[in-house]
C-alpha atoms as a PDB file:
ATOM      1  CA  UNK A   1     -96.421  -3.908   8.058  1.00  0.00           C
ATOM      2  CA  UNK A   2     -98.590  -0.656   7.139  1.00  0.00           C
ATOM      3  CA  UNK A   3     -97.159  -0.768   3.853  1.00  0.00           C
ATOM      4  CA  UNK A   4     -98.556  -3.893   3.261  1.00  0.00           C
ATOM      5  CA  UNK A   5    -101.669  -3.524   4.639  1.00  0.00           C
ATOM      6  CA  UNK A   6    -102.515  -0.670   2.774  1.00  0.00           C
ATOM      7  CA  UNK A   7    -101.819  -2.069  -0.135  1.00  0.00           C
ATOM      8  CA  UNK A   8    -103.914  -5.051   0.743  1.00  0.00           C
ATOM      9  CA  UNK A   9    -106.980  -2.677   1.231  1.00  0.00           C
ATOM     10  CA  UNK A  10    -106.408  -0.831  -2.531  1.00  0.00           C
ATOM     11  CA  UNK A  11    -106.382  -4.374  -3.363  1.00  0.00           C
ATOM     12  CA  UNK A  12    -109.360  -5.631  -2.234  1.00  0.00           C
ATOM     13  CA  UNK A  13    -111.434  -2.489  -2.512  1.00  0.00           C
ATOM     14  CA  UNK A  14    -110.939  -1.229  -6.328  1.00  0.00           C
ATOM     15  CA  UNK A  15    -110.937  -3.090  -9.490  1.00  0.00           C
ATOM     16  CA  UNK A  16    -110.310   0.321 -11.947  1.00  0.00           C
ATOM     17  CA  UNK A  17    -106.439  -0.669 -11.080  1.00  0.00           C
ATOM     18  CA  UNK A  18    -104.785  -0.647 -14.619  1.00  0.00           C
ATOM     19  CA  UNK A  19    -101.478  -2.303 -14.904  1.00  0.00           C
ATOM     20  CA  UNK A  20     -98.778   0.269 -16.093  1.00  0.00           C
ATOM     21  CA  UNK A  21     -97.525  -2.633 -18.420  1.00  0.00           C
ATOM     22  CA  UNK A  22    -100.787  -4.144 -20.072  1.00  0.00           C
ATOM     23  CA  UNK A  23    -102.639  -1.279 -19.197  1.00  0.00           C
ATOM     24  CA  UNK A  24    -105.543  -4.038 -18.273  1.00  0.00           C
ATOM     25  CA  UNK A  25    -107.124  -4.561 -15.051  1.00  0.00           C
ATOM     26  CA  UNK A  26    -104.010  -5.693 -12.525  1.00  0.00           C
ATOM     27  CA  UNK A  27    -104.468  -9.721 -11.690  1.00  0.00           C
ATOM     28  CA  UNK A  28    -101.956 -10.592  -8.770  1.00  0.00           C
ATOM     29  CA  UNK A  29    -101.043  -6.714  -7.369  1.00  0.00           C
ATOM     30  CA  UNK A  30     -97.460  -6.550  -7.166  1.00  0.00           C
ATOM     31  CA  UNK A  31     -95.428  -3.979  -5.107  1.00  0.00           C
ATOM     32  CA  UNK A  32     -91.578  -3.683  -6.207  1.00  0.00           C
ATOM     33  CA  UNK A  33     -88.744  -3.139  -3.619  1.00  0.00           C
ATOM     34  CA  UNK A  34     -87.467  -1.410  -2.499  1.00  0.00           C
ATOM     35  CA  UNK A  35     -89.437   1.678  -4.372  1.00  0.00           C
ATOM     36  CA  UNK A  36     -92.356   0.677  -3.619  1.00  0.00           C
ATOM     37  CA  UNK A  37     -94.517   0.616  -6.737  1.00  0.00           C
ATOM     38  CA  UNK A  38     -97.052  -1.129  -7.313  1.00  0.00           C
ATOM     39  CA  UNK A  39     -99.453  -0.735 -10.247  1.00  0.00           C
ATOM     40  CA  UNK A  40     -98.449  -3.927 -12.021  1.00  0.00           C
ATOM     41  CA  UNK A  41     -99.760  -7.370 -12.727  1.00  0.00           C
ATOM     42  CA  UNK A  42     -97.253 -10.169 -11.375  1.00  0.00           C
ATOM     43  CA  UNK A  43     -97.116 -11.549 -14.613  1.00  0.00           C
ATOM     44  CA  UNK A  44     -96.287  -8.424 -16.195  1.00  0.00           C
ATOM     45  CA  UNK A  45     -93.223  -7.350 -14.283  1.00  0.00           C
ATOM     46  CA  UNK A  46     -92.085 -10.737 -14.115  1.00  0.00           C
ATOM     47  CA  UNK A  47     -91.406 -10.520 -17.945  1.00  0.00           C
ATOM     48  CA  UNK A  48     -89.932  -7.164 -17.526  1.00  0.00           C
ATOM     49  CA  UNK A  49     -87.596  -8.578 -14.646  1.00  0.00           C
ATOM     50  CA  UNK A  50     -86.080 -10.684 -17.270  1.00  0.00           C
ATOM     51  CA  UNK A  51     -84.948  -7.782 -19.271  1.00  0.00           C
ATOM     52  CA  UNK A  52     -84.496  -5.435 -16.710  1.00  0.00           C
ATOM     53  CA  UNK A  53     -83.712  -5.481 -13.175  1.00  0.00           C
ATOM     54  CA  UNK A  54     -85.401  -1.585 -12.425  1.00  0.00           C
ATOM     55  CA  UNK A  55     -88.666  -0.260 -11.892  1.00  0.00           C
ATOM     56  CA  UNK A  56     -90.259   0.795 -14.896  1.00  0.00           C
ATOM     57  CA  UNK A  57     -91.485   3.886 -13.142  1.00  0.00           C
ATOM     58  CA  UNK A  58     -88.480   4.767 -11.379  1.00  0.00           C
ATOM     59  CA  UNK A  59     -86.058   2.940 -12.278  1.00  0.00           C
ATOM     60  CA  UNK A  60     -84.635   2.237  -9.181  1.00  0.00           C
ATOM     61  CA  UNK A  61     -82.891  -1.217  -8.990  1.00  0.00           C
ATOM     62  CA  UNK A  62     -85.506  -4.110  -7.927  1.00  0.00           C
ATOM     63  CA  UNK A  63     -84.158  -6.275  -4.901  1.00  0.00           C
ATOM     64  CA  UNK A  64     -87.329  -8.501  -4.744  1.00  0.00           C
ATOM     65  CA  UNK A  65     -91.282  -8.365  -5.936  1.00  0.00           C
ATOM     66  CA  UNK A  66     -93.967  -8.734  -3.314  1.00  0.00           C
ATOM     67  CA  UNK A  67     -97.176 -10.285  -4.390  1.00  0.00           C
ATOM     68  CA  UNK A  68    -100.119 -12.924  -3.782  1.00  0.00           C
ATOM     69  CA  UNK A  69    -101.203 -10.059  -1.136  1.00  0.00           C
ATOM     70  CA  UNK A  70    -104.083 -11.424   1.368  1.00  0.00           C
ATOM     71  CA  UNK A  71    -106.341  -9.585   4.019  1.00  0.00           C
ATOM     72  CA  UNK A  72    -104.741 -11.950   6.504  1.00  0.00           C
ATOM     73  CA  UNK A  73    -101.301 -10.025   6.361  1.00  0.00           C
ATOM     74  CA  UNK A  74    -100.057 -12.698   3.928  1.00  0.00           C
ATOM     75  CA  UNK A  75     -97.832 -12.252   0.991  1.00  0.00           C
ATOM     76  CA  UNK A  76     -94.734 -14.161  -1.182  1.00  0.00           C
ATOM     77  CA  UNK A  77     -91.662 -12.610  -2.022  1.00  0.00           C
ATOM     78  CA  UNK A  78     -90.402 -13.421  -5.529  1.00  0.00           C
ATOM     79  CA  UNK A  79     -86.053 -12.700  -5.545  1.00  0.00           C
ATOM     80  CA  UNK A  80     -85.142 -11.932  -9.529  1.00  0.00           C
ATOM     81  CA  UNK A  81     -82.088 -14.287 -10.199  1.00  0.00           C
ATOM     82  CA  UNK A  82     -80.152 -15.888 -12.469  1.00  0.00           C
ATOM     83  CA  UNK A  83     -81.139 -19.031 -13.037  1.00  0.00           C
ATOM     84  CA  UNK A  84     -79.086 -21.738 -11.082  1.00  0.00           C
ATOM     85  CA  UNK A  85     -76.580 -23.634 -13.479  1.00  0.00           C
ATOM     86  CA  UNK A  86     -78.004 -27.241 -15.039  1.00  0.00           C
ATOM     87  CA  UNK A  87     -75.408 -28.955 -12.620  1.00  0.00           C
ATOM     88  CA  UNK A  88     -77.008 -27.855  -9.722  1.00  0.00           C
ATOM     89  CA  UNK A  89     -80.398 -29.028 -10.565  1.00  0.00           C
ATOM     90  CA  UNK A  90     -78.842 -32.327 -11.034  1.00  0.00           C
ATOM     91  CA  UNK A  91     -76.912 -32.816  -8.579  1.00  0.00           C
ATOM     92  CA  UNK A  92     -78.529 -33.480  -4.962  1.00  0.00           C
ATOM     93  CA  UNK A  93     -77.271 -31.599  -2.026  1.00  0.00           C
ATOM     94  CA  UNK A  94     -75.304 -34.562  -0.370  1.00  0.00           C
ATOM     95  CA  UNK A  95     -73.174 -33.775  -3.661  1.00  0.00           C
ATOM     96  CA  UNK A  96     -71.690 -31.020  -1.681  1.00  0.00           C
ATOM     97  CA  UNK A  97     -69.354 -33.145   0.497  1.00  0.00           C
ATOM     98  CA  UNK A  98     -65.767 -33.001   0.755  1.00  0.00           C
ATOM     99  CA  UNK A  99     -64.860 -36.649   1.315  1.00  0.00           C
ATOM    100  CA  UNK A 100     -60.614 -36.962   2.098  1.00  0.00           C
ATOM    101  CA  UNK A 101     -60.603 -36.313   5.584  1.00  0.00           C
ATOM    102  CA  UNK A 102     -62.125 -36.060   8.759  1.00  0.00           C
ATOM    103  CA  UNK A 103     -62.830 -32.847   9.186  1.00  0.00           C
ATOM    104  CA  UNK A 104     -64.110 -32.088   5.670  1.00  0.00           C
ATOM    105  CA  UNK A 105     -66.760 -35.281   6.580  1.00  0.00           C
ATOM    106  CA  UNK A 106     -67.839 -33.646   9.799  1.00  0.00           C
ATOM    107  CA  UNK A 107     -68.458 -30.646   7.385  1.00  0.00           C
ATOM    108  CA  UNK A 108     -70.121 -32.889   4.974  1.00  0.00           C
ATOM    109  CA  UNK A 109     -72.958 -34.137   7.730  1.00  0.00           C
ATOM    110  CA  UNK A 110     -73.415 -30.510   8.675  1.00  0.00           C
ATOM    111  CA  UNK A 111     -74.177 -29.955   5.525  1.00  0.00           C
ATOM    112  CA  UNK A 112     -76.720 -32.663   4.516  1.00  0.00           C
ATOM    113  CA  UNK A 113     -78.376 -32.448   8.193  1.00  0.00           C
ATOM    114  CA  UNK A 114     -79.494 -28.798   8.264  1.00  0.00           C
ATOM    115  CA  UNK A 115     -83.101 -28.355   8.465  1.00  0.00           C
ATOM    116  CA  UNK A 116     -84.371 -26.909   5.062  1.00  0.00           C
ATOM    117  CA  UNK A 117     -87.414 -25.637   6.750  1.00  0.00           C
ATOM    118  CA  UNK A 118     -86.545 -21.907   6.095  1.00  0.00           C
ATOM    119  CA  UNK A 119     -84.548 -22.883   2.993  1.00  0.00           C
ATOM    120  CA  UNK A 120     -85.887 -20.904  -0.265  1.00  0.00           C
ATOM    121  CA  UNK A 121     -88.154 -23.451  -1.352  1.00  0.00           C
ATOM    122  CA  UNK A 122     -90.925 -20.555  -1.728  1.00  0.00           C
ATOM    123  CA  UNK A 123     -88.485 -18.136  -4.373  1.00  0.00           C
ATOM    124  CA  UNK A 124     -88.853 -18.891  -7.957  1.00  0.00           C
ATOM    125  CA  UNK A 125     -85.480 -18.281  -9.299  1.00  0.00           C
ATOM    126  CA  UNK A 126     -85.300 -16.696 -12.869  1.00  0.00           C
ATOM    127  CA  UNK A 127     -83.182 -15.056 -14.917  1.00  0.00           C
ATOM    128  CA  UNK A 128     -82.772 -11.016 -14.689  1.00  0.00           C
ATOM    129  CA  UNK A 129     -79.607 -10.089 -17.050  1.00  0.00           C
ATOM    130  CA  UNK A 130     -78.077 -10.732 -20.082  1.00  0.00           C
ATOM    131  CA  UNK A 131     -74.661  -9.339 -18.771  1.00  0.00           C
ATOM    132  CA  UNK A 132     -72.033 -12.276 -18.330  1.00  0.00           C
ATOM    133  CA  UNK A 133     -70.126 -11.519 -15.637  1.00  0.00           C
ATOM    134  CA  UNK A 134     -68.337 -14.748 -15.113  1.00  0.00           C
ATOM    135  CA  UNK A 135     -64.758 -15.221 -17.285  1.00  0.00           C
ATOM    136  CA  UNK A 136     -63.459 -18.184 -19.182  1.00  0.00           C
ATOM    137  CA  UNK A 137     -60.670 -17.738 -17.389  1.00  0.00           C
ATOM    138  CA  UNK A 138     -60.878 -19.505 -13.747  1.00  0.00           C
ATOM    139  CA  UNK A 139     -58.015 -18.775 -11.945  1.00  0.00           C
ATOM    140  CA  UNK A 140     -56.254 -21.861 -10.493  1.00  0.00           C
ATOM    141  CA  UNK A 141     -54.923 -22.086  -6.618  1.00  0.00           C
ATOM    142  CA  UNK A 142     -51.335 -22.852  -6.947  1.00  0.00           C
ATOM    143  CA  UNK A 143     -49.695 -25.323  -5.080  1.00  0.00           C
ATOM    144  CA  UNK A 144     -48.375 -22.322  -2.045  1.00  0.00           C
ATOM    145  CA  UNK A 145     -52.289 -22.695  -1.318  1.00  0.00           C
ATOM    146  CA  UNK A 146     -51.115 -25.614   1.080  1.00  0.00           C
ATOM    147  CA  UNK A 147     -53.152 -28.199   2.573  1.00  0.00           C
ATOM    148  CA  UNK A 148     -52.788 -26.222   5.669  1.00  0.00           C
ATOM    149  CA  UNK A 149     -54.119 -23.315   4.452  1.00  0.00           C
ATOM    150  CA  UNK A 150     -57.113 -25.049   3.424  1.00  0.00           C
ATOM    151  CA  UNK A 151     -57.204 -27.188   6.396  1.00  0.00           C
ATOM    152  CA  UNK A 152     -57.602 -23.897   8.081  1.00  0.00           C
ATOM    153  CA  UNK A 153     -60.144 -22.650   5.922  1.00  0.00           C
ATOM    154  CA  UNK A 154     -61.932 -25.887   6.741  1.00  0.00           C
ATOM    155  CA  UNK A 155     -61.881 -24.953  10.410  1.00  0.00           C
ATOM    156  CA  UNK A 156     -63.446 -21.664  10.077  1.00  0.00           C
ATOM    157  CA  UNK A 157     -66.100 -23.296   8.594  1.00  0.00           C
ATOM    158  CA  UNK A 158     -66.474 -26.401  11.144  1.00  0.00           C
ATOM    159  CA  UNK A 159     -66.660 -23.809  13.691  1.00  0.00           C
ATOM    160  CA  UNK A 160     -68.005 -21.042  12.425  1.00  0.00           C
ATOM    161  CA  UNK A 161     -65.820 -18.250  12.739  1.00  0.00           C
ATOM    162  CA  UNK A 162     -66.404 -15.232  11.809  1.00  0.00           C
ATOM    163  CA  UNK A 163     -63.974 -12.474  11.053  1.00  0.00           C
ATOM    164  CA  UNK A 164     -63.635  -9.699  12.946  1.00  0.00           C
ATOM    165  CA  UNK A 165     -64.834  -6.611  11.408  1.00  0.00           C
ATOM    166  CA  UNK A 166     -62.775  -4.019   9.878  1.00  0.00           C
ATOM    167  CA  UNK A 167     -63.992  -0.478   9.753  1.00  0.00           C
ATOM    168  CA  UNK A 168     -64.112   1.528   6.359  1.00  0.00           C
ATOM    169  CA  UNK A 169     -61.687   4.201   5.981  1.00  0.00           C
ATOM    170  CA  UNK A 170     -58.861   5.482   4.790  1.00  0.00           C
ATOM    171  CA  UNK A 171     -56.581   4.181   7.052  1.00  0.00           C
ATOM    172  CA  UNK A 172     -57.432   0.450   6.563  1.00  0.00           C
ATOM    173  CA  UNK A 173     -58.307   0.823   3.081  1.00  0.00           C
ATOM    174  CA  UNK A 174     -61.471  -1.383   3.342  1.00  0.00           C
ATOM    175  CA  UNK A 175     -64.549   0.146   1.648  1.00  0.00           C
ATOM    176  CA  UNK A 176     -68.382  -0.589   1.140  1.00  0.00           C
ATOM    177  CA  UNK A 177     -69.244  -2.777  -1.150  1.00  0.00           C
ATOM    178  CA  UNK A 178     -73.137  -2.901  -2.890  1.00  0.00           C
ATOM    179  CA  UNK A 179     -74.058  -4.868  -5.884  1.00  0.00           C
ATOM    180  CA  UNK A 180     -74.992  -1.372  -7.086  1.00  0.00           C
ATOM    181  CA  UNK A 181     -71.530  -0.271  -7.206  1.00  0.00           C
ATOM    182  CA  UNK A 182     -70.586  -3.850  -8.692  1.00  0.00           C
ATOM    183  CA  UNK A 183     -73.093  -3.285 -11.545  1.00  0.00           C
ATOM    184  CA  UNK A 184     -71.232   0.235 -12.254  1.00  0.00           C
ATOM    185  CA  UNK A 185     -67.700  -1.084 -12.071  1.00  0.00           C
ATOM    186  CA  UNK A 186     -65.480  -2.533 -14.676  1.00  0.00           C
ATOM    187  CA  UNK A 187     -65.773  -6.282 -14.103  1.00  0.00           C
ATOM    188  CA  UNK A 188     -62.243  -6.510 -14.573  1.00  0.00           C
ATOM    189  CA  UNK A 189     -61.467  -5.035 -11.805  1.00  0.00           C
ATOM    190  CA  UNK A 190     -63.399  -7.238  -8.686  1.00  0.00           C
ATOM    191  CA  UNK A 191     -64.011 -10.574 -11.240  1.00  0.00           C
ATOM    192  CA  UNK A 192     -60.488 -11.935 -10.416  1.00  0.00           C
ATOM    193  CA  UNK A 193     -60.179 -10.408  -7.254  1.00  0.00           C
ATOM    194  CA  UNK A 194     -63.271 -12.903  -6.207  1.00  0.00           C
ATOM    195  CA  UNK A 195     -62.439 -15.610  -8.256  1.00  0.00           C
ATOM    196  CA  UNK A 196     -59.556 -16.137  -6.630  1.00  0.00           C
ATOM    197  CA  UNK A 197     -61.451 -16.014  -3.030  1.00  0.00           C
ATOM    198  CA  UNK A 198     -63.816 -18.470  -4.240  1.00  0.00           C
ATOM    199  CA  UNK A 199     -61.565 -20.932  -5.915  1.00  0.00           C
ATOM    200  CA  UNK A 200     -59.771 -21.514  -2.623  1.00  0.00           C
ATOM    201  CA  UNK A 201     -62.816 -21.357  -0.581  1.00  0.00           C
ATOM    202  CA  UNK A 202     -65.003 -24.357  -2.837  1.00  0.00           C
ATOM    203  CA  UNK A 203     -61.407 -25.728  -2.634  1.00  0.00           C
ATOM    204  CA  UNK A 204     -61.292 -26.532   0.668  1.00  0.00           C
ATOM    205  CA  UNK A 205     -64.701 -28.532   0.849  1.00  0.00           C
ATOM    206  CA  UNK A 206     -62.726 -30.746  -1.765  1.00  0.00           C
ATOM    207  CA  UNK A 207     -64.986 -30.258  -4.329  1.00  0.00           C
ATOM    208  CA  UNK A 208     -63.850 -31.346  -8.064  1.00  0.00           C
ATOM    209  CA  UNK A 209     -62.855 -28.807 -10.515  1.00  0.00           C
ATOM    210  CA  UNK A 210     -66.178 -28.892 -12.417  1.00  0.00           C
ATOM    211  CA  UNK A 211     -67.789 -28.412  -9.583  1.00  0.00           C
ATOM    212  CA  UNK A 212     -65.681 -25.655  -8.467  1.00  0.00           C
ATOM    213  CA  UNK A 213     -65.836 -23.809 -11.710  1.00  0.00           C
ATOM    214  CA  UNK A 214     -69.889 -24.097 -11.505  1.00  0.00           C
ATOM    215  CA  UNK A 215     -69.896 -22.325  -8.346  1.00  0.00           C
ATOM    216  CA  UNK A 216     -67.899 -19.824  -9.313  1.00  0.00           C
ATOM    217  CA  UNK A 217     -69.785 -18.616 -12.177  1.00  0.00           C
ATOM    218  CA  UNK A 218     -73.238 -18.721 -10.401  1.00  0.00           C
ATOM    219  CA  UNK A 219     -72.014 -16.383  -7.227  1.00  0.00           C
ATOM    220  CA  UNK A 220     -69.950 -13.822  -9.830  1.00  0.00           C
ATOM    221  CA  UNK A 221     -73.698 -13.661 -11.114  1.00  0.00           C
ATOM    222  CA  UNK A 222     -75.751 -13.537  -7.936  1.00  0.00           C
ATOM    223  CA  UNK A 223     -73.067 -10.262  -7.006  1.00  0.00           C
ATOM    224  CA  UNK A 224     -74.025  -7.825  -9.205  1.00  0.00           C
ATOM    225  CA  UNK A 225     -77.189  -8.864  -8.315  1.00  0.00           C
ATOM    226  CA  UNK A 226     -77.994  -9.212  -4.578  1.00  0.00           C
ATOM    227  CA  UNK A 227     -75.580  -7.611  -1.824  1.00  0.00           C
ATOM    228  CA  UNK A 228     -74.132 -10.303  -0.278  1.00  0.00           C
ATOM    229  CA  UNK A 229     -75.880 -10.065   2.864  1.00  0.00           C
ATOM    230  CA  UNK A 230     -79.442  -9.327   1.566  1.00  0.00           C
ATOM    231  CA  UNK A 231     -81.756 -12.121   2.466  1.00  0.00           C
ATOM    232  CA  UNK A 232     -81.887 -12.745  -1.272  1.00  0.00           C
ATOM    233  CA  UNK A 233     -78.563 -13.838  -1.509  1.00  0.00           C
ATOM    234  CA  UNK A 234     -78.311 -16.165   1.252  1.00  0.00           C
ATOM    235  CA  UNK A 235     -81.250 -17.880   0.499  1.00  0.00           C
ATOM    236  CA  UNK A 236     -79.435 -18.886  -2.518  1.00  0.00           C
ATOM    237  CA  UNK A 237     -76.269 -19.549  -0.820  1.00  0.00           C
ATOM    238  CA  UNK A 238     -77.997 -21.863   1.114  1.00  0.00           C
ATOM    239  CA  UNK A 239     -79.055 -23.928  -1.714  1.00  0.00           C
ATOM    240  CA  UNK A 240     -75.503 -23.537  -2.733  1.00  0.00           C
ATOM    241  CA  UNK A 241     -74.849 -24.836   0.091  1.00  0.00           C
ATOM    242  CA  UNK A 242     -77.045 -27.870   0.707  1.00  0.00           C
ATOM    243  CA  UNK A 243     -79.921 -26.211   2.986  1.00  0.00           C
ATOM    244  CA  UNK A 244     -77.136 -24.996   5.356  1.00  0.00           C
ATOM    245  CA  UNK A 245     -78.320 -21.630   6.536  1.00  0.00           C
ATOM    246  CA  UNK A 246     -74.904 -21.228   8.858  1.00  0.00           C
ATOM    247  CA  UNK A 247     -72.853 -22.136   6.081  1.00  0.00           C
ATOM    248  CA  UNK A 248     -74.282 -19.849   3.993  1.00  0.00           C
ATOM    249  CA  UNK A 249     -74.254 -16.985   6.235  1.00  0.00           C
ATOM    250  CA  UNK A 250     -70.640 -17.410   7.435  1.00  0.00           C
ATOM    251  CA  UNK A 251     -70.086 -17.575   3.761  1.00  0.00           C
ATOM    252  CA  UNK A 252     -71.368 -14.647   2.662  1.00  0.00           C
ATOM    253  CA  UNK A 253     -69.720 -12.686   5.546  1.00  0.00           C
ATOM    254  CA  UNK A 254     -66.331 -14.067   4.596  1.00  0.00           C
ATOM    255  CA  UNK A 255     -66.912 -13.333   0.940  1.00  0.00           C
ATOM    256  CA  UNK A 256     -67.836  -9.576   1.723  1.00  0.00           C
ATOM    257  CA  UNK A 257     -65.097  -8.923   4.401  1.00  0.00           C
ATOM    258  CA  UNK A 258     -62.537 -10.183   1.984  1.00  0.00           C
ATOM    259  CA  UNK A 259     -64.362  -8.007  -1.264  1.00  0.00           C
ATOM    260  CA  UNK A 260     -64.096  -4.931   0.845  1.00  0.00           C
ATOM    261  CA  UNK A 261     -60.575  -5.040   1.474  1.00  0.00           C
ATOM    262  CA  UNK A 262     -58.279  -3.016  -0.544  1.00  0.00           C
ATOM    263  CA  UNK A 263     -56.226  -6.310  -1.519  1.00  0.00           C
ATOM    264  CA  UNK A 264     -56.169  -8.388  -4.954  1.00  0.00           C
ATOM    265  CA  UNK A 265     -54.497 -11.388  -3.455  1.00  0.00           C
ATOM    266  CA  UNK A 266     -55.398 -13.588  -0.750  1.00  0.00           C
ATOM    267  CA  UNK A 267     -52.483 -13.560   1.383  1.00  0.00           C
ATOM    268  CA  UNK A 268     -52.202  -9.741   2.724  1.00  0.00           C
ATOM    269  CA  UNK A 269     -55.749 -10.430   3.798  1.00  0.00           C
ATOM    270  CA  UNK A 270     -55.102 -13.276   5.401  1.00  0.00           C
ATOM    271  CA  UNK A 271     -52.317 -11.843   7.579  1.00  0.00           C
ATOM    272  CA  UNK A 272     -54.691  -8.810   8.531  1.00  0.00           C
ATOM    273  CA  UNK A 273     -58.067 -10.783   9.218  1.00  0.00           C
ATOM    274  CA  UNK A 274     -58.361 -11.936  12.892  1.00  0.00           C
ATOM    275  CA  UNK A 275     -60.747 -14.372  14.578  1.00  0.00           C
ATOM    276  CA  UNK A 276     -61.842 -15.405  17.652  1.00  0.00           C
ATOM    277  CA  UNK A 277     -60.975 -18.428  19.164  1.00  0.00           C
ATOM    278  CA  UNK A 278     -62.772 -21.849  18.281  1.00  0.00           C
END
């Protein structure tokens, strides 16, 4: 875009840039969004991203760094994450594979098929907070979550089904939800409300506990974050979920429709959400 272009040409055309963190000459100009500032080495605010997710200038909240800017319109975006727990790196994406029944298998070869072409092989994942926002205290799906229940679940997922929207207002009781306000909110008061949305949702891809619990932790970090629909977020959902960009995206829809609701359990939303027909 313009944007980028013009900061392409400052680039290019003057070297009496001085970083705002090293105060040298910049190396690797680096624009922050969404503010837009830019007089930093890469380097530089990479370190500060570790200890602080805002602009040093600003400090409006950093969604992603834009740098390695080229003439050519060329550029990498770098998303500021936590970094992804050890069991992900060792585990391999097949991993994520329900393997009891029929259906969950079908899931399983959707899952390990996808073409990780636009996966987020290009964003260098690092750690941006030292706030734990995960809780020792995993809630458990009790036996009422039947197998039918997550059969169902299963199906949304085979089929991709999305839920049908439900407007904001005071009527409904649904709200917007940002990883702003998340940040700014007691985590007491959304942390169980998702964990119990998540349990039964790794739950119905059969996943062990320990796997289960993993996941858990690393999305109750990502929220706070990345909003759950930024392009951040379901890059890393993607991983999450084995280079499935559908998944992910059906996923994170799901996840936010169910965050914006006014409930704390999972059955009054499930008797108000509505989908369309497989």
């Amino acid at each position: 875009g313009k944007m980028y272009e013009t900061e392409q040409r400052r680039q290019h055309s003057s070297s009496s840039e001085h970083c705002l963190i090293c105060l040298g000459s910049i190396i690797d100009k680096t624009i922050l969004e969404p503010c837009n500032h830019s007089d930093y080495c890469f380097r530089c605010i990479l370190t500060w991203t570790k200890q602080s997710d805002r602009c040093p200038l600003c400090s409006t909240s950093i969604n992603h760094l834009t740098h390695l800017l080229t003439l050519d319109g060329n550029y990498e975006r770098f998303f500021p994450l936590p970094n992804l727990p050890s069991i992900f790196k060792e585990q391999s994406s097949s991993n994520f594979r329900a393997s009891n029944s029929n259906l969950s298998s079908e899931l399983s070869t959707q899952i390990s098929t996808t073409n990780r072409a636009s996966s987020s092989s290009s964003i260098i994942i690092t750690k941006t907070t030292e706030k734990t926002y995960c809780t020792s205290k995993i809630h458990r799906a009790s036996p009422l979550d039947s197998r039918s229940t997550l059969s169902y679940r299963r199906s949304i997922y085979k089929n991709l089904l999305y839920s049908k929207h439900i407007p904001s207002n005071r009527f409904t009781g649904f709200r917007s939800i940002t990883s702003k306000k998340l940040r700014r909110s007691d985590p007491k008061d959304w942390i169980p409300k998702i964990t119990l949305f998540l349990e039964r949702e790794f739950r119905a891809f059969e996943l062990d506990q320990k796997e289960i619990d993993y996941r858990i932790s690393y999305v109750l970090k990502i929220l706070p974050v990345l909003d759950c629909k930024s392009e951040g977020c379901i890059r890393i959902l993607t991983d999450i979920f084995g280079g499935n960009l559908d998944m992910a995206q059906l996923f994170a829809h799901e996840l936010l429709s169910f965050l914006r609701s006014p409930f704390q359990e999972l059955k009054p939303w499930d008797k108000v959400v509505q989908y369309p027909n497989p």
